[in-house]
PDB file of N, CA and C in Angstrom:
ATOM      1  N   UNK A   1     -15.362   2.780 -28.092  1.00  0.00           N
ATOM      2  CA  UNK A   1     -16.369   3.670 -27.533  1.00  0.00           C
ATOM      3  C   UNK A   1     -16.685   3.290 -26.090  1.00  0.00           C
ATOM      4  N   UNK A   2     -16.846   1.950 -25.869  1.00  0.00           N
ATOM      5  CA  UNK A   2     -16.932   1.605 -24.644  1.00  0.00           C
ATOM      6  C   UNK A   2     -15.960   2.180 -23.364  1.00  0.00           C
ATOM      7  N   UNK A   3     -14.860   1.969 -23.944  1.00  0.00           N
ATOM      8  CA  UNK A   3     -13.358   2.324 -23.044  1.00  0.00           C
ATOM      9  C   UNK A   3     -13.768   3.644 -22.841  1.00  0.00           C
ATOM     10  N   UNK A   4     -14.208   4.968 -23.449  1.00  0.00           N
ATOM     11  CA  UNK A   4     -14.444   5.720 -23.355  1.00  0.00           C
ATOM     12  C   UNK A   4     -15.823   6.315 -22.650  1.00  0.00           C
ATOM     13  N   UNK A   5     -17.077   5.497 -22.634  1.00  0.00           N
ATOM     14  CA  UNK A   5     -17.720   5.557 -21.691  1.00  0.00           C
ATOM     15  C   UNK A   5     -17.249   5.124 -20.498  1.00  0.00           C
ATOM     16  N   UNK A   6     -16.712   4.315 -20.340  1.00  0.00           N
ATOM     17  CA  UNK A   6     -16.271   3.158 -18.634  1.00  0.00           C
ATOM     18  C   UNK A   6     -15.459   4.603 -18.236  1.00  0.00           C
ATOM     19  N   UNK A   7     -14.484   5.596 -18.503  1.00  0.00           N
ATOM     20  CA  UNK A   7     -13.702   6.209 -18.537  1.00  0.00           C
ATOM     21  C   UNK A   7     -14.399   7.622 -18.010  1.00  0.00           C
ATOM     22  N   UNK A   8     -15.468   7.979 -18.965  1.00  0.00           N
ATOM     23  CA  UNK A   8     -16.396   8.906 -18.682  1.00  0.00           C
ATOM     24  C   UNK A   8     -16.892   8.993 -17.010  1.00  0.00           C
ATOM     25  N   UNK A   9     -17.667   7.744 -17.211  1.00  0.00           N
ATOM     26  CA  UNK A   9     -18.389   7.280 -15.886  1.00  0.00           C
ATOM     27  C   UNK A   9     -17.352   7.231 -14.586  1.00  0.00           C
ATOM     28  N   UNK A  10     -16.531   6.811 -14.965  1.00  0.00           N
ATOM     29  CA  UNK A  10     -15.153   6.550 -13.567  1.00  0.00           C
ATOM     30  C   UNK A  10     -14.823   8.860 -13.305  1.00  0.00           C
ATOM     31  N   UNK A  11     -14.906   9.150 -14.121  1.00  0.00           N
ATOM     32  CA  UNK A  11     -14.745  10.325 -13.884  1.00  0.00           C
ATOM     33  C   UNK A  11     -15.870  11.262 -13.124  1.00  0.00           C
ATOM     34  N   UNK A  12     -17.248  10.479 -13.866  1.00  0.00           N
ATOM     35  CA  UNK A  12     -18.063  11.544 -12.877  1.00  0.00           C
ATOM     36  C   UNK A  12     -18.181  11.443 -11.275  1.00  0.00           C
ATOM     37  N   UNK A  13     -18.180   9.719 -11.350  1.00  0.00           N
ATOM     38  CA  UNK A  13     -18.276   9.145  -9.917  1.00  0.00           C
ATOM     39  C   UNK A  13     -17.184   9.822  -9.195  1.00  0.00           C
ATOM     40  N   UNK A  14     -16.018  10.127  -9.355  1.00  0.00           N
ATOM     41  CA  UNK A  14     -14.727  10.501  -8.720  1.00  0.00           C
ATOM     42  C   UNK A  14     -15.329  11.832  -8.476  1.00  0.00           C
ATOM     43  N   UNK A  15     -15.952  12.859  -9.366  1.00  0.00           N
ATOM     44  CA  UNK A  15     -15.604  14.361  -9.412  1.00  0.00           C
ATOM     45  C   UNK A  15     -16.822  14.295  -8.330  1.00  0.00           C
ATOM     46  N   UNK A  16     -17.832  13.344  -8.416  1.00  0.00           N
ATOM     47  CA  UNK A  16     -19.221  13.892  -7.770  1.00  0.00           C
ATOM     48  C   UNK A  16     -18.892  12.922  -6.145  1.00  0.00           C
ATOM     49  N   UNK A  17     -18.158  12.338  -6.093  1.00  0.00           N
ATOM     50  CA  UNK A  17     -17.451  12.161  -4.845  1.00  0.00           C
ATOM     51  C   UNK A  17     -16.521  12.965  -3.927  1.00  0.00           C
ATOM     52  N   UNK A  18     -15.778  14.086  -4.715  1.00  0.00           N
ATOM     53  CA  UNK A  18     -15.090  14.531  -4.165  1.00  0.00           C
ATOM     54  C   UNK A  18     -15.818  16.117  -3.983  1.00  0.00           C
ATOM     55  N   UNK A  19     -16.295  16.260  -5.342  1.00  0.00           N
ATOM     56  CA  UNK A  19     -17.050  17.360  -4.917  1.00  0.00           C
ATOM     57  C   UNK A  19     -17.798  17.713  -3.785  1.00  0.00           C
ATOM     58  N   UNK A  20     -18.480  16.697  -3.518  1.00  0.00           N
ATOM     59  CA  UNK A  20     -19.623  17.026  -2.298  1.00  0.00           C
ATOM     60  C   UNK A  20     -18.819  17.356  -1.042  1.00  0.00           C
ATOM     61  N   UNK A  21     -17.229  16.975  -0.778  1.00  0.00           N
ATOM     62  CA  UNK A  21     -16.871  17.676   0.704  1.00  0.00           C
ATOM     63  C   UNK A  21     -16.599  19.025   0.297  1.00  0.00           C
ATOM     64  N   UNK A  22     -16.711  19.350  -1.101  1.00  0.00           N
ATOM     65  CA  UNK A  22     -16.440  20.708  -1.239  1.00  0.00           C
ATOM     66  C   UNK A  22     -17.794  21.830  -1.315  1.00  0.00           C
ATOM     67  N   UNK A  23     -18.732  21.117  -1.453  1.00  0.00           N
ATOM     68  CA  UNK A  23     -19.876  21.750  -1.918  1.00  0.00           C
ATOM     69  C   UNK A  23     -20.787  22.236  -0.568  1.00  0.00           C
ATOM     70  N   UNK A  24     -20.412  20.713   0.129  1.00  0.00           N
ATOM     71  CA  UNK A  24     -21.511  21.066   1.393  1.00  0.00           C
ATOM     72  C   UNK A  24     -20.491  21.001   2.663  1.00  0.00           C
ATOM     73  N   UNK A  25     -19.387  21.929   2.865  1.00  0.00           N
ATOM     74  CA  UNK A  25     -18.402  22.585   3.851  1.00  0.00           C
ATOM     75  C   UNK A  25     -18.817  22.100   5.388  1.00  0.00           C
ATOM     76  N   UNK A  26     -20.260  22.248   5.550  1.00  0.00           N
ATOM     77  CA  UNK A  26     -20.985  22.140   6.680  1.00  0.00           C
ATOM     78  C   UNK A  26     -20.772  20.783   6.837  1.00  0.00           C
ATOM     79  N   UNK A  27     -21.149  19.871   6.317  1.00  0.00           N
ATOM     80  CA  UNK A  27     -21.343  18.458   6.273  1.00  0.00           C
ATOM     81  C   UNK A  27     -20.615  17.615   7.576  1.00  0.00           C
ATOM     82  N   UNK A  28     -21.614  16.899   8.142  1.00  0.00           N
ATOM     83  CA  UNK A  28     -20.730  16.536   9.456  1.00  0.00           C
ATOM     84  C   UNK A  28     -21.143  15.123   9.029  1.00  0.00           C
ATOM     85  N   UNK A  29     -20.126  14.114   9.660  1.00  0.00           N
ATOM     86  CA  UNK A  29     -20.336  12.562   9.344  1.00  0.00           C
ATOM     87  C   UNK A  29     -20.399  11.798  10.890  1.00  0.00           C
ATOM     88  N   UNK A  30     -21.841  10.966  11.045  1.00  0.00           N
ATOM     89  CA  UNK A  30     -21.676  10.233  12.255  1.00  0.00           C
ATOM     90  C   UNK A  30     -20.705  10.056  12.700  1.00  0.00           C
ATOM     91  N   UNK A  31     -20.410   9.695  13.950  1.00  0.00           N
ATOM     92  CA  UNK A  31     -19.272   9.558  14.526  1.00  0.00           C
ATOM     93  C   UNK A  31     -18.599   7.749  14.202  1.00  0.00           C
ATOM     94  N   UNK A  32     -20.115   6.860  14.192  1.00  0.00           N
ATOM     95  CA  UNK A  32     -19.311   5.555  13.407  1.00  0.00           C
ATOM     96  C   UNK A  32     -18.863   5.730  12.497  1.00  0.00           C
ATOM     97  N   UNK A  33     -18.811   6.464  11.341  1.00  0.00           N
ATOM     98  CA  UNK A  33     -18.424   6.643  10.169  1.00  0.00           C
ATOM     99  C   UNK A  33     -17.128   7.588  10.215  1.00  0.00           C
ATOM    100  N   UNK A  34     -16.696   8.500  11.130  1.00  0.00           N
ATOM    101  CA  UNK A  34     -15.715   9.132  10.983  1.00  0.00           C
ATOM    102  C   UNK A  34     -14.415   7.990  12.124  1.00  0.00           C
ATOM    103  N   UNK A  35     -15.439   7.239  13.037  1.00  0.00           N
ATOM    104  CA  UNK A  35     -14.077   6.406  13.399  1.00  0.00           C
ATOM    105  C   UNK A  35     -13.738   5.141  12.163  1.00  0.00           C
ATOM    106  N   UNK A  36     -14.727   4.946  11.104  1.00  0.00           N
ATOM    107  CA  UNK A  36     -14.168   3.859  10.184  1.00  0.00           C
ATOM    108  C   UNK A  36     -13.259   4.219   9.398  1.00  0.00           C
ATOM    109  N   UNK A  37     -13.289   5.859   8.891  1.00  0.00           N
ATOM    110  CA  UNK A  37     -12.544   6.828   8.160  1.00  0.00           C
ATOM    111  C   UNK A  37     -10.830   6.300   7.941  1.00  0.00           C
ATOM    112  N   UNK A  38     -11.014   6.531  10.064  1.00  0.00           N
ATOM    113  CA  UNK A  38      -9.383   6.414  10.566  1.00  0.00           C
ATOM    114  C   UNK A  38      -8.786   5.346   9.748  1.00  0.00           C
ATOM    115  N   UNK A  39      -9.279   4.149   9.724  1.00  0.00           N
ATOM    116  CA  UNK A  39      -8.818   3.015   9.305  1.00  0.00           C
ATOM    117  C   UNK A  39      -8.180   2.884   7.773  1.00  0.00           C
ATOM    118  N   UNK A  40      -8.646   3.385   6.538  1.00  0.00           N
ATOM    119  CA  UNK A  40      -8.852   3.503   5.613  1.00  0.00           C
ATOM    120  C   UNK A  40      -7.256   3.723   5.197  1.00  0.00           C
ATOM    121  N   UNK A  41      -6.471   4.507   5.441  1.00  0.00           N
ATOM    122  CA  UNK A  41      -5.356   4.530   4.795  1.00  0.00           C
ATOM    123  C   UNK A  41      -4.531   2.952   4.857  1.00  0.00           C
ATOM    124  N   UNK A  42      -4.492   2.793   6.569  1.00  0.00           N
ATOM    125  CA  UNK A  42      -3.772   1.586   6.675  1.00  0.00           C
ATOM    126  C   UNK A  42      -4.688   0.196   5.864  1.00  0.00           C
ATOM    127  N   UNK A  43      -5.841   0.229   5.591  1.00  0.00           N
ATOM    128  CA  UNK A  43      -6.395  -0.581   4.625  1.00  0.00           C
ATOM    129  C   UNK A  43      -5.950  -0.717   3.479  1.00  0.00           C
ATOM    130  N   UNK A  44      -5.705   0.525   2.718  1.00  0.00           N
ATOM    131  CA  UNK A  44      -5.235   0.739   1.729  1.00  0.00           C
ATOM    132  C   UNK A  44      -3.790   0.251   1.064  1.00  0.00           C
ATOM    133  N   UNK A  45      -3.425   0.765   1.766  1.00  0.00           N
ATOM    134  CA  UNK A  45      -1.818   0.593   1.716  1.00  0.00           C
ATOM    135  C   UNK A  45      -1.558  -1.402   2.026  1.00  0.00           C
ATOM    136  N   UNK A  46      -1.855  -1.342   3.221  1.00  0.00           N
ATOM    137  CA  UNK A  46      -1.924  -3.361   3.378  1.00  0.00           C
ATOM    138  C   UNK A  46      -2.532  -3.703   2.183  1.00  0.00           C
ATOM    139  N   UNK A  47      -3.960  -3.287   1.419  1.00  0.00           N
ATOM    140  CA  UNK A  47      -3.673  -4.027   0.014  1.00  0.00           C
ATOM    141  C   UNK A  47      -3.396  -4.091  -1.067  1.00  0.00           C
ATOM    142  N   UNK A  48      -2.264  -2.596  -0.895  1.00  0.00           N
ATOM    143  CA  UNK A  48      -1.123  -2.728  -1.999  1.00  0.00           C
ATOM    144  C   UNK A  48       0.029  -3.038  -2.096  1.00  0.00           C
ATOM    145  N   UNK A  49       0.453  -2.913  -0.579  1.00  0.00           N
ATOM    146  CA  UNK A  49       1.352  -4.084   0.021  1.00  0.00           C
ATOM    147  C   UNK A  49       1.625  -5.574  -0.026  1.00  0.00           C
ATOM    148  N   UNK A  50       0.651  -5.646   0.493  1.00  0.00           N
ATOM    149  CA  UNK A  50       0.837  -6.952   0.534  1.00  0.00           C
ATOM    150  C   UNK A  50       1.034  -7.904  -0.054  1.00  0.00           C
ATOM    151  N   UNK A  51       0.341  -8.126  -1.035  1.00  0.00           N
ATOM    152  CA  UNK A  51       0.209  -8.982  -2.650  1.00  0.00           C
ATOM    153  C   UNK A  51       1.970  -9.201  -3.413  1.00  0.00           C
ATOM    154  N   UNK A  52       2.430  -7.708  -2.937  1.00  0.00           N
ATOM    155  CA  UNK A  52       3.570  -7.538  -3.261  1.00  0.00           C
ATOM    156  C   UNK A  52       4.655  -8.154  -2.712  1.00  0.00           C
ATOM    157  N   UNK A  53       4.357  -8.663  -0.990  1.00  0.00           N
ATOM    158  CA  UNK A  53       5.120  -9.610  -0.471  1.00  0.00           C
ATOM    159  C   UNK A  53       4.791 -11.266  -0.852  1.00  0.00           C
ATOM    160  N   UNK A  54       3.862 -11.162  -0.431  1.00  0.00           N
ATOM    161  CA  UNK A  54       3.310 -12.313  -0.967  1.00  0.00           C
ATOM    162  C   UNK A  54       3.658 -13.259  -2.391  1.00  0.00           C
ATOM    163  N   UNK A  55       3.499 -12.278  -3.525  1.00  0.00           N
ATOM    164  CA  UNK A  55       3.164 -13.119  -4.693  1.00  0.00           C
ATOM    165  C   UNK A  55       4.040 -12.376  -5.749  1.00  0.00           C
ATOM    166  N   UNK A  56       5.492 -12.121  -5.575  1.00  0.00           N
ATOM    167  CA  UNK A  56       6.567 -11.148  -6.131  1.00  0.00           C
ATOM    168  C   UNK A  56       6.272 -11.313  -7.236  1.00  0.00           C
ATOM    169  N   UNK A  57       5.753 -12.319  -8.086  1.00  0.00           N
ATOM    170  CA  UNK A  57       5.837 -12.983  -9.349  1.00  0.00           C
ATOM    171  C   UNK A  57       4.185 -12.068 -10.253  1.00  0.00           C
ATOM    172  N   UNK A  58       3.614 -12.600  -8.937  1.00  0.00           N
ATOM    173  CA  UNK A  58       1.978 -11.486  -9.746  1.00  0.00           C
ATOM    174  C   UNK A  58       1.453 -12.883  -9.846  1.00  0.00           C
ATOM    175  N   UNK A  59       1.550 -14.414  -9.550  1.00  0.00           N
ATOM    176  CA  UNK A  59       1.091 -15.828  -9.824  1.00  0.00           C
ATOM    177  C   UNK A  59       0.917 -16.897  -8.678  1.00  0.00           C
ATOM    178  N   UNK A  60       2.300 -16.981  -7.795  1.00  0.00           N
ATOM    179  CA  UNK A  60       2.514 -18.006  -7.429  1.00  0.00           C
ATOM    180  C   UNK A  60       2.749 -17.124  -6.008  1.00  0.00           C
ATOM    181  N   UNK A  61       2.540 -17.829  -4.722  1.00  0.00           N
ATOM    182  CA  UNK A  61       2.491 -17.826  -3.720  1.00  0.00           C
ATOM    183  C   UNK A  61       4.420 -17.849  -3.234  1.00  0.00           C
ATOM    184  N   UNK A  62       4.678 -16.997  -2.658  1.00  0.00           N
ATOM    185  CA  UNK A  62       6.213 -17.336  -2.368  1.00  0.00           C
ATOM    186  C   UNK A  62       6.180 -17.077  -0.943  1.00  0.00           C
ATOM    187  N   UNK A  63       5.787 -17.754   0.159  1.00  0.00           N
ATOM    188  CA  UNK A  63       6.320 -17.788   1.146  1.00  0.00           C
ATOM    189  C   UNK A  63       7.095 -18.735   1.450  1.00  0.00           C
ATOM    190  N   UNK A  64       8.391 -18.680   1.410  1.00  0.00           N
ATOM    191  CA  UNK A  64       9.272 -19.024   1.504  1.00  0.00           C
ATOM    192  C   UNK A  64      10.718 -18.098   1.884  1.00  0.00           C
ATOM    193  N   UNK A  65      11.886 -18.374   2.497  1.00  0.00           N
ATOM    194  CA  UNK A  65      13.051 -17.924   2.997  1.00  0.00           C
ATOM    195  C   UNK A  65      13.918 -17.221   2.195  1.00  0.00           C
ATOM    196  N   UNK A  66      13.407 -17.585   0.492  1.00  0.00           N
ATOM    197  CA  UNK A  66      14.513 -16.959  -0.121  1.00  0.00           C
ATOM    198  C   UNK A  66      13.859 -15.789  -1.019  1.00  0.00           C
ATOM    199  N   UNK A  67      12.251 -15.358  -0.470  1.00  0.00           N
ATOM    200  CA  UNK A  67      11.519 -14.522  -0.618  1.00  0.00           C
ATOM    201  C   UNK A  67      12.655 -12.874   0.269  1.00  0.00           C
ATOM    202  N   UNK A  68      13.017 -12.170  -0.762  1.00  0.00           N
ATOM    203  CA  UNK A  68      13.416 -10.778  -0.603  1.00  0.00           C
ATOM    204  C   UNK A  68      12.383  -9.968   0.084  1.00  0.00           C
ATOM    205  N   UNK A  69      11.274  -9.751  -0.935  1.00  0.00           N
ATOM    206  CA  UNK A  69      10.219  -9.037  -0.748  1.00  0.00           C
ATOM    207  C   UNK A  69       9.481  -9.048   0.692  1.00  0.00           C
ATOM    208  N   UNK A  70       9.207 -10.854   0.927  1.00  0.00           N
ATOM    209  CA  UNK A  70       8.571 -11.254   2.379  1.00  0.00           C
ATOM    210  C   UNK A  70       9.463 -10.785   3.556  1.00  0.00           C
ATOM    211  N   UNK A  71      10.499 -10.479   3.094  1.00  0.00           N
ATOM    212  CA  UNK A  71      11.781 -10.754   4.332  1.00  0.00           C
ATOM    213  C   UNK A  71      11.617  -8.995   4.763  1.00  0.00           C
ATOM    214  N   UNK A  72      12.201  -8.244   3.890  1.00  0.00           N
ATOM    215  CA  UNK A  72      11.937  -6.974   4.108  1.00  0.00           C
ATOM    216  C   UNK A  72      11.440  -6.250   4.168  1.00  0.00           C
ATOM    217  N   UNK A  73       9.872  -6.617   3.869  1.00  0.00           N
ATOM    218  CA  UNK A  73       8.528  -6.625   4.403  1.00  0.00           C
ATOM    219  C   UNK A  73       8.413  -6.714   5.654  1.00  0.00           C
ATOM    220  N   UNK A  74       8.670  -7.974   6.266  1.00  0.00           N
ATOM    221  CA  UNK A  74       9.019  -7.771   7.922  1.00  0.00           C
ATOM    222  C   UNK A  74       9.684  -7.348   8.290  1.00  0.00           C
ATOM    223  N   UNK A  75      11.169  -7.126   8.048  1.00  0.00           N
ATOM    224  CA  UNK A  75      11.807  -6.120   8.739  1.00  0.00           C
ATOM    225  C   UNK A  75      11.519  -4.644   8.632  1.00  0.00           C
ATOM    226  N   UNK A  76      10.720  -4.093   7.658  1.00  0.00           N
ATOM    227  CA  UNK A  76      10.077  -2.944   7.711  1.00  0.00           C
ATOM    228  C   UNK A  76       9.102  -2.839   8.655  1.00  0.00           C
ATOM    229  N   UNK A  77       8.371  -3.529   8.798  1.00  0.00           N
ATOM    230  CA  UNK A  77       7.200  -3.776   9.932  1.00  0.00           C
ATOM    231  C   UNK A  77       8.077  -3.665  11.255  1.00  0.00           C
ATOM    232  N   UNK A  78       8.833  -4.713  11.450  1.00  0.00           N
ATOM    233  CA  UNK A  78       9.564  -4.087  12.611  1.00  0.00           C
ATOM    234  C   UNK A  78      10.515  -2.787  12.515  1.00  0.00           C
ATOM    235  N   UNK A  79      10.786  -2.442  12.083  1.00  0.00           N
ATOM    236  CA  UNK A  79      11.515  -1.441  11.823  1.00  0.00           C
ATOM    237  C   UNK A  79      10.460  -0.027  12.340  1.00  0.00           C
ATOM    238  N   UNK A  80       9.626   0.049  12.025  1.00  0.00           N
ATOM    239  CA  UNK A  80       8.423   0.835  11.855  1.00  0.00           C
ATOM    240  C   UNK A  80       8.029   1.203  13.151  1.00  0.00           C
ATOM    241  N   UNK A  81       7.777  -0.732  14.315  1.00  0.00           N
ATOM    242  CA  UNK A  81       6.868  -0.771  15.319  1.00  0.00           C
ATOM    243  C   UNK A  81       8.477  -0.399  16.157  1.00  0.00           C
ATOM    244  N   UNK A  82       9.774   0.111  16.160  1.00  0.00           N
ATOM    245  CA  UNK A  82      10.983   0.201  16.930  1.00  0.00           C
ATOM    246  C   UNK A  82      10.989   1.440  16.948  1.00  0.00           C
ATOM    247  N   UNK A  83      10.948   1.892  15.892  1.00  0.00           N
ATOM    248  CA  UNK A  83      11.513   3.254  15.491  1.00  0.00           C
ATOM    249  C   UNK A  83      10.315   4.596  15.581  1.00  0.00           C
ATOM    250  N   UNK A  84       9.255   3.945  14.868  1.00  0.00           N
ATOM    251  CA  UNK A  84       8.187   4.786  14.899  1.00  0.00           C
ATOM    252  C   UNK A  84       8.737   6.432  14.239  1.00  0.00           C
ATOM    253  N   UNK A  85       9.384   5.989  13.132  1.00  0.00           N
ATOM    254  CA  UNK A  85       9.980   7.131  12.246  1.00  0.00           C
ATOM    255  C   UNK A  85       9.760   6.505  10.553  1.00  0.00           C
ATOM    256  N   UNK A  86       9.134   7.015  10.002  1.00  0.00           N
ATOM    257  CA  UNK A  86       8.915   7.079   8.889  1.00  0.00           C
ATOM    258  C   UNK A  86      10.213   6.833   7.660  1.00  0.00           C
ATOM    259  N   UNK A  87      11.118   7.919   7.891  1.00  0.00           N
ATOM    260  CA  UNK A  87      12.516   7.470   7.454  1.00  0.00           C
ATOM    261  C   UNK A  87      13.140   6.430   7.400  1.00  0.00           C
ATOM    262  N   UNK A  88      13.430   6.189   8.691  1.00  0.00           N
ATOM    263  CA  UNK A  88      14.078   4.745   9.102  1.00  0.00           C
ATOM    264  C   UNK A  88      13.535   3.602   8.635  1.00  0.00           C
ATOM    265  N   UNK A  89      12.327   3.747   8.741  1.00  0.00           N
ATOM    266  CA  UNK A  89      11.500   2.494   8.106  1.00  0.00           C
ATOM    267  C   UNK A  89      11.437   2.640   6.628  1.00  0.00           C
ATOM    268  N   UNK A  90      11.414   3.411   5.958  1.00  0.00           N
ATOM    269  CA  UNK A  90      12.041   3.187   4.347  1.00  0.00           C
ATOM    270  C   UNK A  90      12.930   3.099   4.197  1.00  0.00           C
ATOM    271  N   UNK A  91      14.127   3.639   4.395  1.00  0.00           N
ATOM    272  CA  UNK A  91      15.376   3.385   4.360  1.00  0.00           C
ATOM    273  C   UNK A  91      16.235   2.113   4.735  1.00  0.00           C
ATOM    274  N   UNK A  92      15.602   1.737   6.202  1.00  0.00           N
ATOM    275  CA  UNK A  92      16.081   0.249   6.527  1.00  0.00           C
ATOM    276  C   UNK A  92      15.561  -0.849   6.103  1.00  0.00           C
ATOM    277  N   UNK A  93      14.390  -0.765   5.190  1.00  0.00           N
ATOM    278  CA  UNK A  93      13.539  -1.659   4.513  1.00  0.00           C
ATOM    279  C   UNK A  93      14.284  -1.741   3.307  1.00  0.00           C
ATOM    280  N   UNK A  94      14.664  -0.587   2.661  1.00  0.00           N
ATOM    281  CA  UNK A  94      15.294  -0.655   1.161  1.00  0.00           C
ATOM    282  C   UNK A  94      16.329  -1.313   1.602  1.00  0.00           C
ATOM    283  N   UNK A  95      17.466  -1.192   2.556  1.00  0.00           N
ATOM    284  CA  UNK A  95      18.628  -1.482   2.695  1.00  0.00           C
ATOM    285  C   UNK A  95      18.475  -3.083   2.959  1.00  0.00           C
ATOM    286  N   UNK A  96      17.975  -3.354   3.855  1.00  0.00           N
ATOM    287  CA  UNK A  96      17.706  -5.089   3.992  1.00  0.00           C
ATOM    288  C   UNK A  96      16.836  -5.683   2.890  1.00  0.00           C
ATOM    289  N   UNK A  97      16.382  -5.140   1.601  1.00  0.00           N
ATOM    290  CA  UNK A  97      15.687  -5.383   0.787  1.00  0.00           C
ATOM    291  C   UNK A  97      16.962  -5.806  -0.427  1.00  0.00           C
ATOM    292  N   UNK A  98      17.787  -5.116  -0.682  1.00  0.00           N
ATOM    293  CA  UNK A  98      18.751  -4.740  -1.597  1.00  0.00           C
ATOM    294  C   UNK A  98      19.532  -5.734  -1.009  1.00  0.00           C
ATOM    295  N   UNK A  99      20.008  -5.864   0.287  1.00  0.00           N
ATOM    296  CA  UNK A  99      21.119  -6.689   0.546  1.00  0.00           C
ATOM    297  C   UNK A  99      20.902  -8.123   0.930  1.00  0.00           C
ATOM    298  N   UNK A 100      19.434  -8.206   0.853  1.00  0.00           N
ATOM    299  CA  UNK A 100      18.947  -9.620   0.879  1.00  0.00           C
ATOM    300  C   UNK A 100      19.109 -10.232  -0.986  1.00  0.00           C
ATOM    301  N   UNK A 101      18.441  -9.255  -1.754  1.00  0.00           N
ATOM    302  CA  UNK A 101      18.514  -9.753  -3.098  1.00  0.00           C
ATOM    303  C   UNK A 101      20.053  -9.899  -3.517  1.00  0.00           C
ATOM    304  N   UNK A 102      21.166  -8.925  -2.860  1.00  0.00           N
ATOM    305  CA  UNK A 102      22.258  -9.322  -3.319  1.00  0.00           C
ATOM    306  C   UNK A 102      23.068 -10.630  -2.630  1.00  0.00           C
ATOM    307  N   UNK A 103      22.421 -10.930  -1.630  1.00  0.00           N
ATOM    308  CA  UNK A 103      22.842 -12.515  -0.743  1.00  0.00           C
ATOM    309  C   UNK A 103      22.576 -13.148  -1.280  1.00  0.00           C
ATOM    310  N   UNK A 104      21.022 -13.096  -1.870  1.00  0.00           N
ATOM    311  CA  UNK A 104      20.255 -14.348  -2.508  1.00  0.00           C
ATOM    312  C   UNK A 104      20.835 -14.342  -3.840  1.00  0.00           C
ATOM    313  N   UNK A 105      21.704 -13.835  -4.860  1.00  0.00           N
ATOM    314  CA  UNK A 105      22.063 -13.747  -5.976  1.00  0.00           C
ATOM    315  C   UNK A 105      20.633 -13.489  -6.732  1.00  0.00           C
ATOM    316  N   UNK A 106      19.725 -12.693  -6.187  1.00  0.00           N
ATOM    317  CA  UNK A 106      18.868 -12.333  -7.376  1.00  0.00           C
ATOM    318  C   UNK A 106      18.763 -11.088  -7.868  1.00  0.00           C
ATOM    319  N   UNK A 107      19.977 -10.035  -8.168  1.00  0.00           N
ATOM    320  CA  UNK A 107      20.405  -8.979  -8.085  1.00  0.00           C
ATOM    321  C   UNK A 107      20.675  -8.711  -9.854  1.00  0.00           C
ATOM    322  N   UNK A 108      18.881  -7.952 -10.717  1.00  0.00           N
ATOM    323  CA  UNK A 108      19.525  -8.094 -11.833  1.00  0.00           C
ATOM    324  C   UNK A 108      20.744  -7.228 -12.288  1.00  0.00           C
ATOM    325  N   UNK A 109      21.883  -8.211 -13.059  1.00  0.00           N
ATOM    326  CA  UNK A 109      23.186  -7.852 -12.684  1.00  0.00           C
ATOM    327  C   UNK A 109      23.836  -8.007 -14.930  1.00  0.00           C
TER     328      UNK A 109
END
């Protein structure tokens, strides 16, 4: 029953959050608040990212050289700040991602 209240509640908060840019159209947001806005995706994303370079395992800290994840993580980052194309930077991230795990023999095989 609980799971189902916690569940309930996560739903109204969401609907009565999203509702209100729909309800009140007019609604204008300070201007500090619409420059914190900007930020918010790249927040987002860095902390679902990241963890993922970081801690491949979900435990243990892997910074280290024979880290896949860390490696092509940065070369996506650069890839990104070169190219400034969206494509390229997934694509050349997967590709140095894949061909690092198949260097490193951690290629489940």
């Amino acid at each position: 029953m609980n799971n189902w209240l916690l569940i309930l509640g996560m739903l109204a908060i969401t609907f009565a959050t999203r509702y209100c840019l729909f309800a009140f159209p007019h609604l204008r947001f300070p201007p500090l608040i619409r420059q914190g806005l900007h930020y918010v995706p790249t927040a987002v994303l860095t902390a679902i990212i990241v963890p993922g370079m970081l801690l491949p395992d979900g435990q243990h800290w892997a910074v280290r050289l024979d880290n896949a994840y860390l490696l092509a993580g940065i070369a996506a980052i650069a890839l990104s700040a070169l190219t400034r194309n969206l494509l390229a930077t997934i694509g050349g991230g997967l590709l140095v991602f894949f061909v690092l795990r198949g260097a490193l023999g951690q290629l489940p095989i």
